[in-house]
Protein backbone atom coordinates (compact mmCIF):
# COMPACT_ATOMS: atom_id res chain seq x y z
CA UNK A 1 -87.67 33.13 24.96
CA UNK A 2 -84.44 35.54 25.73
CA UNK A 3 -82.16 35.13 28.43
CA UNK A 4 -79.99 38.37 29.02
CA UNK A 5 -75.93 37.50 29.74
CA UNK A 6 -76.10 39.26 33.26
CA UNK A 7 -78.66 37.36 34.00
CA UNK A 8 -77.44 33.91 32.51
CA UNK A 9 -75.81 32.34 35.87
CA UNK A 10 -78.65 32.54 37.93
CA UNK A 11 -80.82 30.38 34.65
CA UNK A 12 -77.73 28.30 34.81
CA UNK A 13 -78.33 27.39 38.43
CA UNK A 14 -81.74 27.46 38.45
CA UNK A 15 -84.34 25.70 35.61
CA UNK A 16 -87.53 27.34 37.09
CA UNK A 17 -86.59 31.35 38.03
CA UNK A 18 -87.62 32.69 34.80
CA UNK A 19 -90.70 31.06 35.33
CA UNK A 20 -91.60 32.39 38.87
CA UNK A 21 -94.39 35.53 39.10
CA UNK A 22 -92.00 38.12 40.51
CA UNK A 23 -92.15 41.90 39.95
CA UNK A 24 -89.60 43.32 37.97
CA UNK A 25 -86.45 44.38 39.38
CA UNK A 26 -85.61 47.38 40.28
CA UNK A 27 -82.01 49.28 39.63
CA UNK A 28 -80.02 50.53 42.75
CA UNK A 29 -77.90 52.77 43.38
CA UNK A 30 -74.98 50.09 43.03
CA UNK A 31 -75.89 49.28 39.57
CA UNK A 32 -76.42 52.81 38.68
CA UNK A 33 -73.16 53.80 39.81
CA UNK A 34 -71.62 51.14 37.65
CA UNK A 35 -73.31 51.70 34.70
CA UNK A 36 -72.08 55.52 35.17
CA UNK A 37 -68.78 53.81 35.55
CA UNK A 38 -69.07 51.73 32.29
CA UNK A 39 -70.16 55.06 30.37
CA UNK A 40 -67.09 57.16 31.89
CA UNK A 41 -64.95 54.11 30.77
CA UNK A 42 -66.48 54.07 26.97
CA UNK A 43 -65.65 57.72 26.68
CA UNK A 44 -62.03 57.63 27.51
CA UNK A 45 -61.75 54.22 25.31
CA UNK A 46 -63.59 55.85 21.75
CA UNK A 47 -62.50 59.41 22.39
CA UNK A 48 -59.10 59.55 24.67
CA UNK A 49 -60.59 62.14 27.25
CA UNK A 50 -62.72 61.97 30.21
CA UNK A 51 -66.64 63.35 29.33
CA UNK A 52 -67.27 66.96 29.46
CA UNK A 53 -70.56 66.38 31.01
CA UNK A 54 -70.50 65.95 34.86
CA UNK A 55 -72.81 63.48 34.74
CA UNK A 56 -73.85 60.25 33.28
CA UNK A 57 -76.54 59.34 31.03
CA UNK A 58 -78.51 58.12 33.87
CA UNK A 59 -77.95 61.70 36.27
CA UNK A 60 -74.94 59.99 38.06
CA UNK A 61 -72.27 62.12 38.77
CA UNK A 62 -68.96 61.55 37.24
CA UNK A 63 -67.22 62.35 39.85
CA UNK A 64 -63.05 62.12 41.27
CA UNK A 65 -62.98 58.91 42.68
CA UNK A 66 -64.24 57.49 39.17
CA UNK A 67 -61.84 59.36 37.13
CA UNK A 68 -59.28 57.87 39.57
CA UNK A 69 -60.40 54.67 39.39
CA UNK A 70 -61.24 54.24 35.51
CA UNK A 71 -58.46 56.52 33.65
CA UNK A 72 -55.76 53.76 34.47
CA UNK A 73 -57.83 50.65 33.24
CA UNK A 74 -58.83 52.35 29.80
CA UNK A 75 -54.70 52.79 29.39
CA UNK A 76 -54.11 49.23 30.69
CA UNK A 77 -56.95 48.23 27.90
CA UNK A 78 -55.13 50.35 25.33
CA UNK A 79 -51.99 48.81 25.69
CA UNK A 80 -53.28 45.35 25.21
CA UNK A 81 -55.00 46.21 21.99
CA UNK A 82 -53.64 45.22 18.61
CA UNK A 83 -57.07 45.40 17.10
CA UNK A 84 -59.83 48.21 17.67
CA UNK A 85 -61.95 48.51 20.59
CA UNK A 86 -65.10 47.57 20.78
CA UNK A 87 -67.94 48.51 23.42
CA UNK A 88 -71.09 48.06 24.81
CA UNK A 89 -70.67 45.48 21.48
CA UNK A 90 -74.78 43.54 21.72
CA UNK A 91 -74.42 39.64 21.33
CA UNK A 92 -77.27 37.34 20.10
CA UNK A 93 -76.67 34.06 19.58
CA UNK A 94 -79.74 30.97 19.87
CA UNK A 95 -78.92 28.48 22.39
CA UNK A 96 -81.74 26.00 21.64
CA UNK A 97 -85.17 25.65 20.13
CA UNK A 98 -86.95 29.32 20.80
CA UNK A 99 -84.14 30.68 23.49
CA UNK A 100 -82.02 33.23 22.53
CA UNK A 101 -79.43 34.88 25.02
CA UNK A 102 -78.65 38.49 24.29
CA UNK A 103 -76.00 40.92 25.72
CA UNK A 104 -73.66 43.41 25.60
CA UNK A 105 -69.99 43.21 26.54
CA UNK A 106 -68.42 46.17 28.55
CA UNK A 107 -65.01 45.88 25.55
CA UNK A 108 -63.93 43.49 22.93
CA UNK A 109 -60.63 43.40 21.30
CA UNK A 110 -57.86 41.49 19.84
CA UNK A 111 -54.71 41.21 21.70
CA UNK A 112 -51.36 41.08 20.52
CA UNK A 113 -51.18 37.40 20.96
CA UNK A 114 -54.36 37.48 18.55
CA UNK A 115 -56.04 36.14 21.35
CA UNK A 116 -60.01 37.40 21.65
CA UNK A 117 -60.69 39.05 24.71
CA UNK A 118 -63.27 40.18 26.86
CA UNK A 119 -62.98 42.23 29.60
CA UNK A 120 -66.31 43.37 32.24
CA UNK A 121 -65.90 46.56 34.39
CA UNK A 122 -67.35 45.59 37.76
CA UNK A 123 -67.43 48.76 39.56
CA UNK A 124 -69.27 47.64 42.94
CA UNK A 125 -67.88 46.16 46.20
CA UNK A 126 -69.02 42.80 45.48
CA UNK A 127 -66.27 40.55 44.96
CA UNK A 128 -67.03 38.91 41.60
CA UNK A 129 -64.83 35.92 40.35
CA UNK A 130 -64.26 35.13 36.81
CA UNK A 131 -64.12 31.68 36.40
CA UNK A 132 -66.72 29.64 35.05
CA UNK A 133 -68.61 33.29 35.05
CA UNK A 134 -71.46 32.45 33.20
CA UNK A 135 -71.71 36.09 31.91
CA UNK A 136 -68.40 36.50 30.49
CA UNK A 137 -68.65 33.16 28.85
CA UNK A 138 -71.93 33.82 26.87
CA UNK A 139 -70.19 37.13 25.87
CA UNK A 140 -67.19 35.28 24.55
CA UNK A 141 -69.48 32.48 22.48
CA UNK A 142 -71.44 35.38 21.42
CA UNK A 143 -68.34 37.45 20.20
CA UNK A 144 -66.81 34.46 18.20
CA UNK A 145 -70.25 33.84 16.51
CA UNK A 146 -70.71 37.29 15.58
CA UNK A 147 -66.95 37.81 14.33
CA UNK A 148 -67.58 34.01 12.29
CA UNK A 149 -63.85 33.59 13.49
CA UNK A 150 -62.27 30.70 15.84
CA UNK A 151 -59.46 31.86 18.18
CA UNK A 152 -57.21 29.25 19.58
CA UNK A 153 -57.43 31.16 22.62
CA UNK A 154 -60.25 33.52 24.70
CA UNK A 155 -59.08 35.44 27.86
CA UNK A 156 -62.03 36.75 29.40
CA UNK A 157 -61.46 39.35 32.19
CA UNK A 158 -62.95 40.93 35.67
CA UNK A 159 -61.86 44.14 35.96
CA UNK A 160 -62.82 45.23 39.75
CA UNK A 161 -60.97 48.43 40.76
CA UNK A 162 -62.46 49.06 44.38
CA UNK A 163 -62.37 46.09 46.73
CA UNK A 164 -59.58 44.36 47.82
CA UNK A 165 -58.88 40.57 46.11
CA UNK A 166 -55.79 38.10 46.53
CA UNK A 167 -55.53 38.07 42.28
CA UNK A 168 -55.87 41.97 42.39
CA UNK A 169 -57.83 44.20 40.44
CA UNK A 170 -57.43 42.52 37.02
CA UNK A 171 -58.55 38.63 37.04
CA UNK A 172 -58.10 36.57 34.17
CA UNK A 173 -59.36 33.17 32.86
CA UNK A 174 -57.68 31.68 29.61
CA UNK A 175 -60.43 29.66 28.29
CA UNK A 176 -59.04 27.10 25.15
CA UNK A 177 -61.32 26.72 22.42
CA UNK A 178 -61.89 23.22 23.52
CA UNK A 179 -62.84 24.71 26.53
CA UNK A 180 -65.31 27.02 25.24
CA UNK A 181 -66.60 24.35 23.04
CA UNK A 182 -67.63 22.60 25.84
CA UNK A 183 -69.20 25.15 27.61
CA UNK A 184 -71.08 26.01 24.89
CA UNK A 185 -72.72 22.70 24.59
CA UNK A 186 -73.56 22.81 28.55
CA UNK A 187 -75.36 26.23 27.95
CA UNK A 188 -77.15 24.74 24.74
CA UNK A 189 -78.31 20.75 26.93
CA UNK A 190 -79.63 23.27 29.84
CA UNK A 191 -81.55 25.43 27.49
CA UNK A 192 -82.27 22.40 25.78
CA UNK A 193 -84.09 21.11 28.92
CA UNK A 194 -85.78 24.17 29.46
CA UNK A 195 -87.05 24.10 25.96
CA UNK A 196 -88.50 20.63 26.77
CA UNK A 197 -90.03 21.93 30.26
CA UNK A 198 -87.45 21.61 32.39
CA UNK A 199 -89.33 24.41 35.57
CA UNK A 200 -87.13 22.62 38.19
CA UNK A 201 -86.21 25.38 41.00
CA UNK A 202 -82.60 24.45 42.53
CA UNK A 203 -80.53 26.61 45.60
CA UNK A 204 -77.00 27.36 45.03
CA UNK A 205 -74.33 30.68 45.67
CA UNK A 206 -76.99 32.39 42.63
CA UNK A 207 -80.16 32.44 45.66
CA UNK A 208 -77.78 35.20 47.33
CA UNK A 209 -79.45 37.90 44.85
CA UNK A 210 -82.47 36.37 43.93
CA UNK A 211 -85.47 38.44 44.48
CA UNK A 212 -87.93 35.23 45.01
CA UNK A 213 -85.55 34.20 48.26
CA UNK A 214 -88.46 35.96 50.68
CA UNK A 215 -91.36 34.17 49.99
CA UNK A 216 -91.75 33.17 46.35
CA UNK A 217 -89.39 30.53 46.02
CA UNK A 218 -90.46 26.72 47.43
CA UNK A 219 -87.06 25.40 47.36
CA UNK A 220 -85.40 27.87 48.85
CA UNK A 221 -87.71 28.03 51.70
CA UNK A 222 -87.40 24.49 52.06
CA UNK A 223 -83.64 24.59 52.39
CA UNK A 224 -83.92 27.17 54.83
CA UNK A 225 -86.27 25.13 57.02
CA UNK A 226 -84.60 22.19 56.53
CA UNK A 227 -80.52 23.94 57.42
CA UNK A 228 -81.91 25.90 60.21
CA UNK A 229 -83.48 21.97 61.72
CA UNK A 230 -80.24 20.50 60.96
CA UNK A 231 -78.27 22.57 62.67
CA UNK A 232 -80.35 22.62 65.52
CA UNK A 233 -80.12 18.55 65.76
CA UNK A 234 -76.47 18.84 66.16
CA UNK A 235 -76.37 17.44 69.81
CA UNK A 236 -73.07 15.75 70.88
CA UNK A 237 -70.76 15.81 73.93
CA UNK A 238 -67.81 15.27 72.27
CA UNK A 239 -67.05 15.65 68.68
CA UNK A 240 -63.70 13.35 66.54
CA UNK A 241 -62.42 15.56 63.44
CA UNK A 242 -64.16 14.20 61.05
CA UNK A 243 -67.71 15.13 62.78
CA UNK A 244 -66.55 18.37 63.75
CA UNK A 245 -65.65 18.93 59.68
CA UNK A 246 -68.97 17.57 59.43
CA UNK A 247 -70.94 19.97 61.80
CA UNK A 248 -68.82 23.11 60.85
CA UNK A 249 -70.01 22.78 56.98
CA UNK A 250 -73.79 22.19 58.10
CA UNK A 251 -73.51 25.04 60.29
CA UNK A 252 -72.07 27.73 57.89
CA UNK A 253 -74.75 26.16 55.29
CA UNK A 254 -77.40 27.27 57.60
CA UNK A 255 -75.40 30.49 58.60
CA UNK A 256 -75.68 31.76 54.77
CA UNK A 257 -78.79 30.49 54.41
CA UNK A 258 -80.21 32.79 57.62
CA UNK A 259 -78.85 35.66 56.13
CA UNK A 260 -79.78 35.27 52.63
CA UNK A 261 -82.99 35.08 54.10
CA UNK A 262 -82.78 37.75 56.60
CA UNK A 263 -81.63 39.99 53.72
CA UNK A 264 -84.42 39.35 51.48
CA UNK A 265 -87.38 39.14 53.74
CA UNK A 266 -85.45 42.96 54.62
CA UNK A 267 -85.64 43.59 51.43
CA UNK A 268 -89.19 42.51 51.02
CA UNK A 269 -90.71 44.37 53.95
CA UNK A 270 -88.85 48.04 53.63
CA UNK A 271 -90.16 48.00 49.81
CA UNK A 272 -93.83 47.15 51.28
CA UNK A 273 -93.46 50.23 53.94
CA UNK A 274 -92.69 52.42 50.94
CA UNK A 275 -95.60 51.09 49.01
CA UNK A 276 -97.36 52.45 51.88
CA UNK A 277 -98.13 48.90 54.20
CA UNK A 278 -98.10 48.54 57.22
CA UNK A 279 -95.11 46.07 58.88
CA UNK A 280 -96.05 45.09 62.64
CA UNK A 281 -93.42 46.38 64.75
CA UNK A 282 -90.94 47.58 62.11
CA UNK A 283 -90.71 50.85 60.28
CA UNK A 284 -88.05 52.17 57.77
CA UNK A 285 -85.61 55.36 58.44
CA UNK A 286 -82.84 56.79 55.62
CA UNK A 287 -79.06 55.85 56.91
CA UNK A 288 -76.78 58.40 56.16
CA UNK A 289 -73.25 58.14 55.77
CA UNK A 290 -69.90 59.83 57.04
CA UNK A 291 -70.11 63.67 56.01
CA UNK A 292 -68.62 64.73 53.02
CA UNK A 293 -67.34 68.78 51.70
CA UNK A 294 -69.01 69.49 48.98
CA UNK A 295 -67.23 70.08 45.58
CA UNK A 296 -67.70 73.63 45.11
CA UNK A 297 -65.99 74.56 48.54
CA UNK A 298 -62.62 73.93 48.39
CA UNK A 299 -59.64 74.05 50.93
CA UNK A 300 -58.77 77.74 49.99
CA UNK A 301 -62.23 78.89 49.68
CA UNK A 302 -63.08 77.55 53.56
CA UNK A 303 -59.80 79.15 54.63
CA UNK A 304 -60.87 82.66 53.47
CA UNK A 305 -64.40 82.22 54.82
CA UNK A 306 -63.12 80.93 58.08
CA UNK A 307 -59.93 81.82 58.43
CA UNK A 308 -59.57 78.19 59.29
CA UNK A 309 -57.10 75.51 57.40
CA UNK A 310 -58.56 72.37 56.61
CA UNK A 311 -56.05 70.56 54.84
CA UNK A 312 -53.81 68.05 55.81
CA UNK A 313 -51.31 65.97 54.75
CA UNK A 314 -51.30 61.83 54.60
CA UNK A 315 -50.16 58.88 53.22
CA UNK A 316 -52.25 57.51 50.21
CA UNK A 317 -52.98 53.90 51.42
CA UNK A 318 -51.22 51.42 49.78
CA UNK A 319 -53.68 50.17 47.87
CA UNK A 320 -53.84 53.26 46.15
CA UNK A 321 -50.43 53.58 46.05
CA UNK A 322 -49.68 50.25 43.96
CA UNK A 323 -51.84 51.69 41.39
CA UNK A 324 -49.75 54.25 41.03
CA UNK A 325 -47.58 51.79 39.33
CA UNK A 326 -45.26 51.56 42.51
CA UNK A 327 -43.06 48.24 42.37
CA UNK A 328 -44.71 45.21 44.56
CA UNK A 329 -41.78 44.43 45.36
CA UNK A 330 -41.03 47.96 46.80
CA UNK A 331 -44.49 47.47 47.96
CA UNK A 332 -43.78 44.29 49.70
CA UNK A 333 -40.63 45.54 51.39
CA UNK A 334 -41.89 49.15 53.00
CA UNK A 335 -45.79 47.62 54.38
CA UNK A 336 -46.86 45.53 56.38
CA UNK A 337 -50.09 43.46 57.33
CA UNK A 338 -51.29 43.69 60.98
CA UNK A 339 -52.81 40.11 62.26
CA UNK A 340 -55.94 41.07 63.34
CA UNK A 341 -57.44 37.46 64.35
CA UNK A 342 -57.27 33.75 63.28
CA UNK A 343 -59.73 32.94 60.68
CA UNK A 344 -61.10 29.33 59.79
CA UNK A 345 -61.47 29.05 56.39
CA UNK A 346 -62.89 25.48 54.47
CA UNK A 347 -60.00 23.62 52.45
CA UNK A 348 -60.24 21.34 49.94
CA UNK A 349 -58.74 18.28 51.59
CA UNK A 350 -58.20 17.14 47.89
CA UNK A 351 -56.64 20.06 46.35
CA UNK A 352 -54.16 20.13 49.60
CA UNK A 353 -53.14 16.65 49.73
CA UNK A 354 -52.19 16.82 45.64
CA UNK A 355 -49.82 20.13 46.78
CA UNK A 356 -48.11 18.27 49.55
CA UNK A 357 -47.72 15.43 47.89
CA UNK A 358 -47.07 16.79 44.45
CA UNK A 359 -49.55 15.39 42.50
CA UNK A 360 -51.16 19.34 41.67
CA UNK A 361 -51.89 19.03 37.85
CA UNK A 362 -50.13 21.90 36.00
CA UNK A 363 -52.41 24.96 35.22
C-alpha cells in the first residue's frame, strides 16, 4: 500500500478514507494553476530565466501575475542556498509492514546554517499553515533518508504568495531532530495500525476537502446529524459565561459542519448534472468573473483604435508594495487599517492565562 505526501494528513486523521469506494479525484482549476506555478518556479530555480513557453506543461498560461508573484521567491530561495537546489526531488521511504509513502518536494537545499530545508509553493487562496503539516513533514523524513544524513536541525517552509496571513508570505517551522524523530514514529504506530486493520473513519479540520463528506462517509454524516441536534437543543433564558463559552463552541461546530456539508453535497450534485442526471429543482449555470483586456490589446493599441485612453494611474496596494522590498517599518508608518467590525474569535484560555501571568514557555 502507498500513501502519497499531499495526501498524508487526511490518512493521518482518518484510519478508514483510503479504504472508502470513492471515484477518483478530479484536478481543478486551483490545483492546475499551482502546479503551473510550481513549473514556472523550477525554471527560474535550474535555469535563472522565466520559460520561453507561454504556457505550462499542463496548457496553463504563464502569465504576469505569476511572474510577479514567483520571480521574487526563487531569489529569496537562492539566497538561502549554500548547497544546490533540488526540485520536484521524489521521496520513498516505508512507514510500516507493506505501506510506503511517496512524494515529491516542491525544493530541497542546504542552508547556510547547514540546516536541511524544505520549502512547498502553495499558490492557491487557501490559507495553509505549516505546523505539524503532515506533508512537509513526510517530505523532510523522506529527504534525510534519502540523503543517509542527520541534520541537527530541519526548517520546513510554506511559501504562500497570494492571500493575506499574520506570519506573511513565508512561514517557517524549525523542527529539532528530536522532534522529527518523534514524528516519525507517530507516522510509523498509525501506519502500523492500519497495517493491522485499523478501517476506523474519524472527523476532524481534514473532512473540509474530503470527497466522501456528501454521502459516503458514516461518521461524518453522523456528526452532522448529531451538531445540527445539538445545536438545536440549546434552549435557555439566560445564559452565565461559562455556558455561553459552552454554546458558542457547539454552535460554530455545527456552523462548519453545515457548510462542509453544504459544499460537498454542491459538489456532489453539479458533477451529477454534468454526467447528465437529473437534480429536482436545481440546475447548473457557468459564473463568470469581472472582465478582463485581453493580452494582445494593449493601452496604446486601444488608444489608436479608439481614440480613447484607457490608462490610469494608482497606487499599488500595499501588499504589493511590501514585496517590493519596501521597509515595514516605512510600511507601518505611511498605512493604515480601517476597523471594519468586531470579530469574536475562540482563545485558548490556557495559552492566555500563561502570557498574563508569565508562565509562556520560551519558543
Amino acid at each position: 500500500m502507498e500513501f502519497r505526501a499531499s495526501g498524508l494528513a487526511r490518512v493521518m486523521q482518518c484510519p478508514g478514507f483510503p479504504f472508502l469506494d470513492l471515484p477518483p479525484e478530479v484536478a481543478g482549476f486551483p490545483a492546475e494553476e499551482g502546479t503551473a506555478a510550481g513549473e514556472y518556479l523550477r525554471h527560474l530555480l535550474e535555469h535563472g530565466i522565466p520559460p520561453r513557453q507561454l504556457h505550462a506543461s499542463n496548457g496553463v498560461v504563464f502569465d504576469r501575475d505569476m511572474a510577479f508573484y514567483i520571480t521574487p521567491i526563487a531569489a529569496n530561495i537562492r539566497s538561502r542556498a549554500a548547497s544546490p537546489i533540488l526540485c520536484e526531488q521524489e521521496v520513498y521511504w516505508q512507514a510500516a509492514n507493506d505501506i510506503f509513502i511517496r512524494g515529491h518536494s516542491d525544493v530541497t537545499y542546504i542552508d547556510h546554517y547547514g540546516r536541511l530545508c524544505v520549502d512547498d509553493l502553495k499558490y492557491g487562496w487557501g490559507i495553509v499553515e505549516v505546523k505539524r503539516n503532515w506533508q512537509l513533514i513526510a517530505y523532510a523524513i523522506g529527504e534525510m533518508i534519502r540523503r543517509g544524513q542527520q541534520f541537527n536541525e530541519v526548517v520546513v517552509r510554506i511559501i504562500q504568495p497570494r492571500p493575506h496571513h499574520h506570519e506573511g508570505s513565508y512561514r517557517e517551522w524549525v523542527i529539532s531532530n528530536t522532534e522529527l524523530t518523534n514524528l516519525y514514529h507517530e507516522i510509523c504506530q498509525h501506519m502500523a495500525g492500519i497495517a493491522q486493520g485499523n478501517r476506523q473513519l474519524m472527523t476532524g479540520p481534514s473532512c473540509k476537502h474530503c470527497p466522501a463528506a456528501a454521502e459516503a462517509c458514516p461518521a461524518f454524516n453522523k456528526a452532522f446529524w448529531n451538531g445540527i441536534e445539538t445545536a438545536h437543543s440549546l434552549v435557555q433564558d439566560t445564559l452565565n459565561e461559562e455556558q455561553l463559552a459552552r454554546q458558542l463552541a457547539i454552535v460554530e461546530r455545527a456552523s462548519e459542519l453545515i457548510k462542509i456539508k453544504k459544499d460537498s453535497l454542491e459538489s456532489l450534485a453539479i458533477n451529477r448534472i454534468q454526467e447528465g442526471k437529473v437534480i429536482p429543482g436545481y440546475s447548473v449555470e457557468p459564473k463568470y468573473g469581472h472582465r478582463k483586456w485581453r493580452k494582445e490589446f494593449t493601452a496604446e493599441t486601444i488608444k489608436a483604435l479608439t481614440g480613447f485612453d484607457v490608462t490610469e494611474t494608482t497606487l499599488m496596494s500595499p501588499a504589493e508594495a511590501e514585496k517590493l522590498g519596501i521597509p515595514e517599518e516605512f510600511m507601518n508608518a505611511v498605512t493604515k487599517r480601517e476597523l471594519i467590525k468586531t470579530k469574536l474569535v475562540p482563545k485558548d484560555s490556557t495559552v492566555l492565562a500563561d502570557k498574563l501571568f508569565g508562565t509562556e514557555k520560551p519558543r
